[in-house]
Protein backbone atom coordinates (compact mmCIF):
# COMPACT_ATOMS: atom_id res chain seq x y z
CA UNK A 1 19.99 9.63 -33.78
CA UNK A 2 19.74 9.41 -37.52
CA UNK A 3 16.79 10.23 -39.51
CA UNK A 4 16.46 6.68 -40.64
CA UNK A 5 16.54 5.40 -36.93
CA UNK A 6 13.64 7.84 -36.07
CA UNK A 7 11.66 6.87 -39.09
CA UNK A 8 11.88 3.36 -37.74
CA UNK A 9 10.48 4.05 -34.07
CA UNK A 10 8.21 5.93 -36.15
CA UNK A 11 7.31 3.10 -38.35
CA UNK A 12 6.61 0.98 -35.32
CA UNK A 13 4.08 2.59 -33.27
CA UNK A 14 0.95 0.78 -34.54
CA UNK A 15 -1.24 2.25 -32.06
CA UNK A 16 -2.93 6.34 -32.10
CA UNK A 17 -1.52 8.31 -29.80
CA UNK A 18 -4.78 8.59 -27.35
CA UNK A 19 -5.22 5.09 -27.45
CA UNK A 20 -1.25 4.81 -25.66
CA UNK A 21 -2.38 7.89 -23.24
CA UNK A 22 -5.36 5.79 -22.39
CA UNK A 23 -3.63 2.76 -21.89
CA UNK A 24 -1.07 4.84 -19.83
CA UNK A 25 -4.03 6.77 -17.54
CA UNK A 26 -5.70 2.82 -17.06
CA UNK A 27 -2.20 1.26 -15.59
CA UNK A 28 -1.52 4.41 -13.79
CA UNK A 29 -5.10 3.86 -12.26
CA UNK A 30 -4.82 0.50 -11.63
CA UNK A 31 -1.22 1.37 -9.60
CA UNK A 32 -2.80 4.22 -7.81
CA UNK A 33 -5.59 1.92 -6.48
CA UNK A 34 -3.16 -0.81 -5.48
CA UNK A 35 -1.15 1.58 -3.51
CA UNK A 36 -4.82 2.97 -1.92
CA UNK A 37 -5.49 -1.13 -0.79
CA UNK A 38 -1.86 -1.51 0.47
CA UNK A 39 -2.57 1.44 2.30
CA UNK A 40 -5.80 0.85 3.69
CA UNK A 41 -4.55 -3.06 4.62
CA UNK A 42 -0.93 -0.89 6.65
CA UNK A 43 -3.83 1.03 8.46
CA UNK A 44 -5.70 -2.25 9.27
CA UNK A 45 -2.35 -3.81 10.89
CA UNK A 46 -1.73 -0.57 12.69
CA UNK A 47 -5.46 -1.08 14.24
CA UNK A 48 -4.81 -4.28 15.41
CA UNK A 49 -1.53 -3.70 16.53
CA UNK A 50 -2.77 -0.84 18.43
CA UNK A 51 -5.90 -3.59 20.38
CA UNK A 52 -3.38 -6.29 20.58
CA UNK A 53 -0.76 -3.75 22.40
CA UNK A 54 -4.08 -2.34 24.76
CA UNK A 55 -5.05 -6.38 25.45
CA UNK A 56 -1.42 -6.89 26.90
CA UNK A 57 -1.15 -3.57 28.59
CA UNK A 58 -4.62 -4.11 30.58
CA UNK A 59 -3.39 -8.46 31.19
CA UNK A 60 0.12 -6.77 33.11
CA UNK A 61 -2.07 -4.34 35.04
CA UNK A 62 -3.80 -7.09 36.07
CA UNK A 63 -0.94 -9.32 36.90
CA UNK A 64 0.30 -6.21 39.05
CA UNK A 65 -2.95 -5.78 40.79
CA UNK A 66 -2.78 -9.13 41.84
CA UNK A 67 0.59 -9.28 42.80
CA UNK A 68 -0.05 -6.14 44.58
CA UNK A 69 -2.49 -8.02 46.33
CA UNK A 70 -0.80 -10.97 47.42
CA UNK A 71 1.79 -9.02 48.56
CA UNK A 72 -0.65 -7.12 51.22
């Protein structure tokens, strides 16, 4: 890179150097807590997964009680 193409990137930042690092640390922040909600809704699913899974598990033991019972 030439010194006249560094001068130009140079030339263009317009903003100081903490204001970019605070910019940076706010859309890092802002990713960090849309990962933490994506999480938190994964964990939610899981949940209900998990009741929905125990609700059809305890409707076939019933369906084999009764068959069991017919069967006697």
């Amino acid at each position: 890179m030439s010194w006249a193409e560094v001068f130009k990137i140079n030339s263009n930042m317009t903003k100081p150097l903490n204001t970019l690092i605070s910019e940076l640390i706010s859309g890092v922040t802002t990713l960090l807590n849309t990962v933490s909600t994506n999480v938190t809704t994964v964990n939610t699913n899981v949940t209900n997964t998990k009741t929905q899974v125990g609700t059809v598990n305890t409707t076939v033991n019933t369906i084999n009680t009764n068959v069991s019972s017919i069967k006697t």
